[in-house]
C-alpha atoms as a PDB file:
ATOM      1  CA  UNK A   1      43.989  33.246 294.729  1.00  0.00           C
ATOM      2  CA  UNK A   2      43.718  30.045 292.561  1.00  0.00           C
ATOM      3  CA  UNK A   3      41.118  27.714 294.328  1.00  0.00           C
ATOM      4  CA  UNK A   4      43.245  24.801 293.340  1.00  0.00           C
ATOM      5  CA  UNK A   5      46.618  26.118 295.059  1.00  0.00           C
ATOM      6  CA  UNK A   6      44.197  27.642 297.982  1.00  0.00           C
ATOM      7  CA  UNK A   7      42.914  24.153 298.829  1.00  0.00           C
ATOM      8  CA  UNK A   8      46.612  22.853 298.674  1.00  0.00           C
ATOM      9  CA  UNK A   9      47.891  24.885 301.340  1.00  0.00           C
ATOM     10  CA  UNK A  10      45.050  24.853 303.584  1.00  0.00           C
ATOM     11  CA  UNK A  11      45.368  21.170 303.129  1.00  0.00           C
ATOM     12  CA  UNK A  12      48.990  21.228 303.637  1.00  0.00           C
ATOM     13  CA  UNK A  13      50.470  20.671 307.167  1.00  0.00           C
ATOM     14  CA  UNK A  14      51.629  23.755 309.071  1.00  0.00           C
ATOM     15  CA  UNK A  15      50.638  26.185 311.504  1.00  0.00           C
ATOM     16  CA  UNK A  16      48.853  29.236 309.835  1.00  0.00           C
ATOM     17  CA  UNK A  17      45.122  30.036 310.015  1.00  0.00           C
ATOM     18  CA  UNK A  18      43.137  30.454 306.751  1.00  0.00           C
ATOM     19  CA  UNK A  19      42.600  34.418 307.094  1.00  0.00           C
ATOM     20  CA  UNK A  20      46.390  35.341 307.590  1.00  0.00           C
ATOM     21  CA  UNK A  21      47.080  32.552 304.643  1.00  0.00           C
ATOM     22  CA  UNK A  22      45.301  35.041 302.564  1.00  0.00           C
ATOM     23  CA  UNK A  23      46.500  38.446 303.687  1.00  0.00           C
ATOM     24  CA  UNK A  24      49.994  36.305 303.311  1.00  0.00           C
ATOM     25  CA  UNK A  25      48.969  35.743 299.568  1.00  0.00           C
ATOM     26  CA  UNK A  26      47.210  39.641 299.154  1.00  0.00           C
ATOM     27  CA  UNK A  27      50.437  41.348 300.256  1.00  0.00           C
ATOM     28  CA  UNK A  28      52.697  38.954 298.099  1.00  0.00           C
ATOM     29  CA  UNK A  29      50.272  38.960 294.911  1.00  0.00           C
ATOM     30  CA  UNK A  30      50.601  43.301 295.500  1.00  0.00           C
ATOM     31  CA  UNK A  31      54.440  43.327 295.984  1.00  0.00           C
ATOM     32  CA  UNK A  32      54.759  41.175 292.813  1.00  0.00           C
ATOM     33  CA  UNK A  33      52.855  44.096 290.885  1.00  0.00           C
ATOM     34  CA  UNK A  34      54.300  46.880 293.014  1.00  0.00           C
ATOM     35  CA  UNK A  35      57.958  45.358 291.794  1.00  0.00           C
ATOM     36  CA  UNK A  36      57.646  43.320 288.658  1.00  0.00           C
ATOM     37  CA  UNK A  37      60.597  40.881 288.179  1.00  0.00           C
ATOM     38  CA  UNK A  38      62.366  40.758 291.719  1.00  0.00           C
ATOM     39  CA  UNK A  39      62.292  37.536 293.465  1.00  0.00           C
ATOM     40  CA  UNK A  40      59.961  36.780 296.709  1.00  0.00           C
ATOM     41  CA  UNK A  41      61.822  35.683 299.633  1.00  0.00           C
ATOM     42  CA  UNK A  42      60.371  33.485 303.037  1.00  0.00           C
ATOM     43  CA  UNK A  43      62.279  32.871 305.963  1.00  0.00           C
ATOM     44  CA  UNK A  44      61.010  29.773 307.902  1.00  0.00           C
ATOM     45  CA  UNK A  45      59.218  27.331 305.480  1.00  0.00           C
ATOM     46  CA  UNK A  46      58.451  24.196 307.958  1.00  0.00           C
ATOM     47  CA  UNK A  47      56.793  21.552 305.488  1.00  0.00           C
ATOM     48  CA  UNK A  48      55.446  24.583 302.739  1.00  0.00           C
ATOM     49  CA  UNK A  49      51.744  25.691 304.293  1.00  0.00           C
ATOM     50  CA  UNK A  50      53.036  29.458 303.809  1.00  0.00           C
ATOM     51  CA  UNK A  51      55.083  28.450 300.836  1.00  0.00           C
ATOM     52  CA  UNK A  52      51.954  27.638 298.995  1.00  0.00           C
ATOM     53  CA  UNK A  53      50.925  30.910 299.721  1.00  0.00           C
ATOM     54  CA  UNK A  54      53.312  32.977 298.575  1.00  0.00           C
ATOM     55  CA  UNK A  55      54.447  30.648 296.010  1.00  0.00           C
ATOM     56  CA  UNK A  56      50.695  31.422 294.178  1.00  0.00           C
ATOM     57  CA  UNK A  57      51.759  34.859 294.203  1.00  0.00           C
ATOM     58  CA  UNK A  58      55.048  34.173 292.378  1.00  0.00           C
ATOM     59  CA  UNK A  59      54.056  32.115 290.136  1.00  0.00           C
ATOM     60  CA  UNK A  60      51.209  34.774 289.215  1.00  0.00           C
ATOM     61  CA  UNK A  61      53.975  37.531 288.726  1.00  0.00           C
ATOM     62  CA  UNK A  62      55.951  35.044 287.110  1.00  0.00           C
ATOM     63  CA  UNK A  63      58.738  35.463 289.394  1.00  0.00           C
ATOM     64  CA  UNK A  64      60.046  32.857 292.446  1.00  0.00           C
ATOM     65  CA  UNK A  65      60.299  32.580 295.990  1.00  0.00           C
ATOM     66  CA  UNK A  66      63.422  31.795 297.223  1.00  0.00           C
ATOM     67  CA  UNK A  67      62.536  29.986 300.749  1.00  0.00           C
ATOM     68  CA  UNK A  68      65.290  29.074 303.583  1.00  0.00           C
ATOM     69  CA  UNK A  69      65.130  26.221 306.424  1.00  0.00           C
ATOM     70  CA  UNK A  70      67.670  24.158 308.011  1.00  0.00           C
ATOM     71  CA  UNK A  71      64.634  21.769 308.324  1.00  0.00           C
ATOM     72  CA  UNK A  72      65.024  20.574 311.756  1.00  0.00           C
ATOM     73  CA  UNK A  73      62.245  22.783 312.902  1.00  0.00           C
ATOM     74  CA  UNK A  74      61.961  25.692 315.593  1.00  0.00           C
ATOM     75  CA  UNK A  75      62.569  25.638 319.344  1.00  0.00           C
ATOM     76  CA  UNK A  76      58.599  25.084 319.656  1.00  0.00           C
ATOM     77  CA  UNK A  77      58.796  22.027 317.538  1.00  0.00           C
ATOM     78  CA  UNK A  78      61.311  19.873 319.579  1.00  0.00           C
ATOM     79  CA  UNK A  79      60.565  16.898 321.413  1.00  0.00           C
ATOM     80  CA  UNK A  80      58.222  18.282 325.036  1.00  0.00           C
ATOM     81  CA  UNK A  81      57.384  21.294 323.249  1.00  0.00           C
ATOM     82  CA  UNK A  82      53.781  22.196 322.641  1.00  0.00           C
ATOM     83  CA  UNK A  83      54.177  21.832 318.614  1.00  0.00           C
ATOM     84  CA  UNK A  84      56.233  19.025 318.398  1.00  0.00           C
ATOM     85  CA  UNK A  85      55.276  16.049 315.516  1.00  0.00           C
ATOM     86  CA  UNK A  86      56.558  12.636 316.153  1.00  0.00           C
ATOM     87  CA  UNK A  87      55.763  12.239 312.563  1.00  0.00           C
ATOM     88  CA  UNK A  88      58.282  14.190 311.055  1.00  0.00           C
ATOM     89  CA  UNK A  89      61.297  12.764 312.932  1.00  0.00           C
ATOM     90  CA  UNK A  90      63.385  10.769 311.012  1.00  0.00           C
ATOM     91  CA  UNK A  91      63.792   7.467 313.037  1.00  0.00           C
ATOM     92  CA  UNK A  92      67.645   7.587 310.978  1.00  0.00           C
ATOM     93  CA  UNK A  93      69.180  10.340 312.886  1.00  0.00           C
ATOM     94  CA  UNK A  94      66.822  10.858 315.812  1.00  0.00           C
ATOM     95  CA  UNK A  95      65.773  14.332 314.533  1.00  0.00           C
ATOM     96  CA  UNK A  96      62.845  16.351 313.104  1.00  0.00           C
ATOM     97  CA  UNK A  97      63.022  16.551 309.361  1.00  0.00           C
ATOM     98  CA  UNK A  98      60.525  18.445 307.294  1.00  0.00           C
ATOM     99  CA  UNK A  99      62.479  18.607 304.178  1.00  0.00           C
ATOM    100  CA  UNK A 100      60.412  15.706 302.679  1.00  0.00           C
ATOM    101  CA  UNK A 101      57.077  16.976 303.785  1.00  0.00           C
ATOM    102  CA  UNK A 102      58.289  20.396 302.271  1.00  0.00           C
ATOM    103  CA  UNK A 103      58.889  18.599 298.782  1.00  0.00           C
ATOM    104  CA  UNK A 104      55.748  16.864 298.616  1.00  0.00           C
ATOM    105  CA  UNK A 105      53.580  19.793 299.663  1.00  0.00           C
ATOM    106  CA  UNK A 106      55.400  22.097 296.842  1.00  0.00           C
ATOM    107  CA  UNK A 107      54.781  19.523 294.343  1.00  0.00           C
ATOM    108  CA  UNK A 108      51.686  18.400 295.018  1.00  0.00           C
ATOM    109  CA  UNK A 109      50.485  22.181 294.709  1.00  0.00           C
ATOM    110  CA  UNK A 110      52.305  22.243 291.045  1.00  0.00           C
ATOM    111  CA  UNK A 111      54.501  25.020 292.141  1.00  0.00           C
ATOM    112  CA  UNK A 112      58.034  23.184 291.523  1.00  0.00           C
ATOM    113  CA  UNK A 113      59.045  25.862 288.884  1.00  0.00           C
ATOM    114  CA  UNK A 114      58.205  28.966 291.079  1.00  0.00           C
ATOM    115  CA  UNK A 115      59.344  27.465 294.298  1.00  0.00           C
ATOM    116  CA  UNK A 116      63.211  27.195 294.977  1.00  0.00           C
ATOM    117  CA  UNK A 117      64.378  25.943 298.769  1.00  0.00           C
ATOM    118  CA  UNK A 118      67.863  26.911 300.052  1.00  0.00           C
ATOM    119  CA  UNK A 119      68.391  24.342 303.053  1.00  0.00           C
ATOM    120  CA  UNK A 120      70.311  26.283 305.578  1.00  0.00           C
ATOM    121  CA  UNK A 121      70.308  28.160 308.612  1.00  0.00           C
ATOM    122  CA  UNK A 122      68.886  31.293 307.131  1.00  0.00           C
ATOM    123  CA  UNK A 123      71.241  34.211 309.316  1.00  0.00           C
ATOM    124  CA  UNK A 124      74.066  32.323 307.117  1.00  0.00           C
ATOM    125  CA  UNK A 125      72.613  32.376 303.767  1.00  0.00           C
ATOM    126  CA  UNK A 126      71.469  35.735 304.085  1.00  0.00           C
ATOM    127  CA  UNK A 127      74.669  37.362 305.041  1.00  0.00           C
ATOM    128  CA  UNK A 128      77.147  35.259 302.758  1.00  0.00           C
ATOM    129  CA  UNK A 129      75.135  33.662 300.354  1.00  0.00           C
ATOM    130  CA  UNK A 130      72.220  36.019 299.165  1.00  0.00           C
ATOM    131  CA  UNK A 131      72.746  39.295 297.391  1.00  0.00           C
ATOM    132  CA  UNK A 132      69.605  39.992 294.868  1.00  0.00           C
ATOM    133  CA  UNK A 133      66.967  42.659 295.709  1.00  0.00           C
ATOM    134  CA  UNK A 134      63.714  41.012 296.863  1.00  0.00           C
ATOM    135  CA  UNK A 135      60.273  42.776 296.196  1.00  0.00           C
ATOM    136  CA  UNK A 136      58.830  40.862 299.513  1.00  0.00           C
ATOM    137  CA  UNK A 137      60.006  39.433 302.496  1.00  0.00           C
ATOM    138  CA  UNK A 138      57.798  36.957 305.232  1.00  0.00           C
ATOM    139  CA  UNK A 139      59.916  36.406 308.392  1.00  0.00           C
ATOM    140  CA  UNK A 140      58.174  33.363 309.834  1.00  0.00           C
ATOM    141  CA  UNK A 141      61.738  31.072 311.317  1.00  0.00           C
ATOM    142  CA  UNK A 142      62.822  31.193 314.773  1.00  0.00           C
ATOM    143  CA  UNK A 143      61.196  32.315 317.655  1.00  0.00           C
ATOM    144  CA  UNK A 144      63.730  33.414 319.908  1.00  0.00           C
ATOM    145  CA  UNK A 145      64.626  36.580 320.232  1.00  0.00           C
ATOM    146  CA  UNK A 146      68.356  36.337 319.280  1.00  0.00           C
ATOM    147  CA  UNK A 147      67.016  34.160 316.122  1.00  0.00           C
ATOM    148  CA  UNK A 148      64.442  36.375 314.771  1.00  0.00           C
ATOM    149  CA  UNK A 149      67.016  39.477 315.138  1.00  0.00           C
ATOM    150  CA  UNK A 150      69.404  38.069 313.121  1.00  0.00           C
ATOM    151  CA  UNK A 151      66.900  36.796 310.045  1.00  0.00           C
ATOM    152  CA  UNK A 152      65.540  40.692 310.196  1.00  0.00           C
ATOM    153  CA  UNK A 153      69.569  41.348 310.470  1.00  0.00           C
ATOM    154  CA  UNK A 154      70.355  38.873 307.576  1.00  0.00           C
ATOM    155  CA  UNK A 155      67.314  39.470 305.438  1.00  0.00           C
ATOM    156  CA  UNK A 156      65.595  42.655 305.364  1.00  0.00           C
ATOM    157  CA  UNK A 157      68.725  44.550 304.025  1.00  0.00           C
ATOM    158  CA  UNK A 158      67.871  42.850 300.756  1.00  0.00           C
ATOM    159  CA  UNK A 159      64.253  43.941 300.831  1.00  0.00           C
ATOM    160  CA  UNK A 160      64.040  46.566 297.606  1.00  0.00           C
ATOM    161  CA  UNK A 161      62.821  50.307 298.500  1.00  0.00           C
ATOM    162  CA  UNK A 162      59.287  49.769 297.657  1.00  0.00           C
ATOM    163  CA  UNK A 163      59.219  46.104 299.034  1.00  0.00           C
ATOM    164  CA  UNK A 164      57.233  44.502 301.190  1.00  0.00           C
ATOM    165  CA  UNK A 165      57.748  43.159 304.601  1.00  0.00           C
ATOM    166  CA  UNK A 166      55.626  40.564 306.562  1.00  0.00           C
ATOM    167  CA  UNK A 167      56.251  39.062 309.886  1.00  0.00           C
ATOM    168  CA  UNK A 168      54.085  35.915 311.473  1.00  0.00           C
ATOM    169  CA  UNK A 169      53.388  35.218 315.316  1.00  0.00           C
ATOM    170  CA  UNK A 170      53.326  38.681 315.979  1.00  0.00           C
ATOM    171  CA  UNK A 171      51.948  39.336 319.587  1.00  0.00           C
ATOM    172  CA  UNK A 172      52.337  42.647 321.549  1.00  0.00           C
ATOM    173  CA  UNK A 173      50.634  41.531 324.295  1.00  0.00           C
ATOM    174  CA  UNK A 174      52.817  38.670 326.309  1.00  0.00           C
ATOM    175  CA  UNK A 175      50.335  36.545 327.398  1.00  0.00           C
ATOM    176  CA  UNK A 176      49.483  35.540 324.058  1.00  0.00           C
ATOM    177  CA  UNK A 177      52.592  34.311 322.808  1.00  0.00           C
ATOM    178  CA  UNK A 178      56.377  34.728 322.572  1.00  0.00           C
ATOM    179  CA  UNK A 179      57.143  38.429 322.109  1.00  0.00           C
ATOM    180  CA  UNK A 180      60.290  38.270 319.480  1.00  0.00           C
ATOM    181  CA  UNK A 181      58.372  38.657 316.378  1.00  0.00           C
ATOM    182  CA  UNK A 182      56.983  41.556 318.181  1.00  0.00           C
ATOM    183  CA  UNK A 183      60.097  43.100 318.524  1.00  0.00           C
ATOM    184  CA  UNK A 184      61.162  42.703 315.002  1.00  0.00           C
ATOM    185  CA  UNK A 185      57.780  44.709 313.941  1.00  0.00           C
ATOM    186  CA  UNK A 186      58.965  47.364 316.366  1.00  0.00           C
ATOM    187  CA  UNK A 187      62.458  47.621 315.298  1.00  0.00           C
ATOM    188  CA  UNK A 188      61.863  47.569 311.115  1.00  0.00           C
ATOM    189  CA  UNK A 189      58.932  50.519 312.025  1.00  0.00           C
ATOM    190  CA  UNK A 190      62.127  52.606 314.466  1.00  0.00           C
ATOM    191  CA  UNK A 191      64.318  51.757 310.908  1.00  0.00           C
ATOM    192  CA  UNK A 192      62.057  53.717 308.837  1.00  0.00           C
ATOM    193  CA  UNK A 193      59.366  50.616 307.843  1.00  0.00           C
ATOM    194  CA  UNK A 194      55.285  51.651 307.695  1.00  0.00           C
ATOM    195  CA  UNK A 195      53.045  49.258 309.201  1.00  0.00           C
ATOM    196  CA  UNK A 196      50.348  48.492 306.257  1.00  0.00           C
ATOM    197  CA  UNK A 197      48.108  45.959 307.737  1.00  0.00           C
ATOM    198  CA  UNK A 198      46.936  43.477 310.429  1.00  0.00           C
ATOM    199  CA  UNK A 199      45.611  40.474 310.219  1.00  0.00           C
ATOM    200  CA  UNK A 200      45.641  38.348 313.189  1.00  0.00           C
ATOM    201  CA  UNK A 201      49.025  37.446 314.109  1.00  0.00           C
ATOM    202  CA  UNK A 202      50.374  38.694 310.788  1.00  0.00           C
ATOM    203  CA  UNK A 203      52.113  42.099 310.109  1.00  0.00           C
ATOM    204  CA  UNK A 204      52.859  43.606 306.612  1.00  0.00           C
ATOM    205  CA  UNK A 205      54.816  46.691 306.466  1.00  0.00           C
ATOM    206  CA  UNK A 206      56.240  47.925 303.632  1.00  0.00           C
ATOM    207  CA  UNK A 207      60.031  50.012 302.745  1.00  0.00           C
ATOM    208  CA  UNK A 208      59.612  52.961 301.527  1.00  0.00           C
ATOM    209  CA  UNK A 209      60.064  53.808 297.691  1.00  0.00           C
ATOM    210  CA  UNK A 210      62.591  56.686 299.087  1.00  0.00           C
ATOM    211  CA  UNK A 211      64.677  54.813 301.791  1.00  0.00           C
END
């Protein structure tokens, strides 16, 4: 990975530890290659750590990544939650908003032209507004489980045979964290998906070339 765009999303706020930054980046840089000239797609981009990420890849395949937010942050980022940032509420509305943070992570990393942000909730996008194969896929929004079951829902129809599929916060055991993610893993592997690699919290799987 570039050292420059490394540094810029380990610098950037967000959630994601170096070593699953980098598998992040490894399985996007090999979809890119596996599946020259489809777009990249993210599904949760908070203020752009992961964006920078996958973004390098993209912009190393010379492709994009398409990423969708509403912006207003996940359950776990709400006021009395564990995660919650007074920063990024906007004193306007009363409400978290990460869309600015986003803008100035993606351009501060120099990644405008390979980076392009759909602000939305992403169940909606991806079942009216979305319709291009995608060589990759990272499912990183909601945690709930009736959230993250409708972006795999949404989402991974779109994911080309051949593509990639990654999934953050992934915990099979419940006592280390919310077990939704976990059940998205388990349901894309029942529909056919091959579990590639682990790397802490974060799954890659990958479609089949036949399916």
């Amino acid at each position: 990975m570039d050292t420059a765009l490394r540094r810029a999303a380990e610098a950037a706020t967000g959630f994601m530890p170096q070593d699953e930054g980098l598998a992040l980046y490894e399985a996007a840089a090999k979809a890119v290659s596996d599946l020259p000239g489809l777009p990249l797609g993210e599904v949760g981009t908070y203020c752009g750590k992961s964006t920078v990420y996958v973004g390098a890849a993209a912009r190393s395949g010379s492709t994009v990544v398409v990423t969708v937010d509403h912006h207003r942050g996940s359950e776990e980022n709400q006021p009395g939650w564990e995660w919650h940032d007074e920063s990024l509420v906007d004193p306007e509305v009363g409400r978290l908003e990460t869309l600015p943070t986003f803008r100035r992570t993606i351009a501060g990393a120099g990644l405008e032209d390979s980076v392009i942000a759909i602000v939305g909730r992403s169940e909606q996008v991806g079942r009216t507004l979305w319709s291009k194969p995608l060589a990759f896929l990272f499912l990183d929004g909601g945690h709930t489980e009736e959230q993250a079951q409708a972006d795999y829902e949404a989402w991974a129809p779109h994911l080309a045979p051949g593509g990639t599929l990654v999934v953050h916060d992934v915990f099979p055991d419940p006592a280390h964290g919310g077990q939704a993610p976990w059940h998205v893993v388990e349901r894309a592997i029942r529909e056919g998906f091959v579990e590639v690699s682990v790397t802490g919290s974060l799954r890659v799987l990958q479609r089949p070339a036949t399916q």
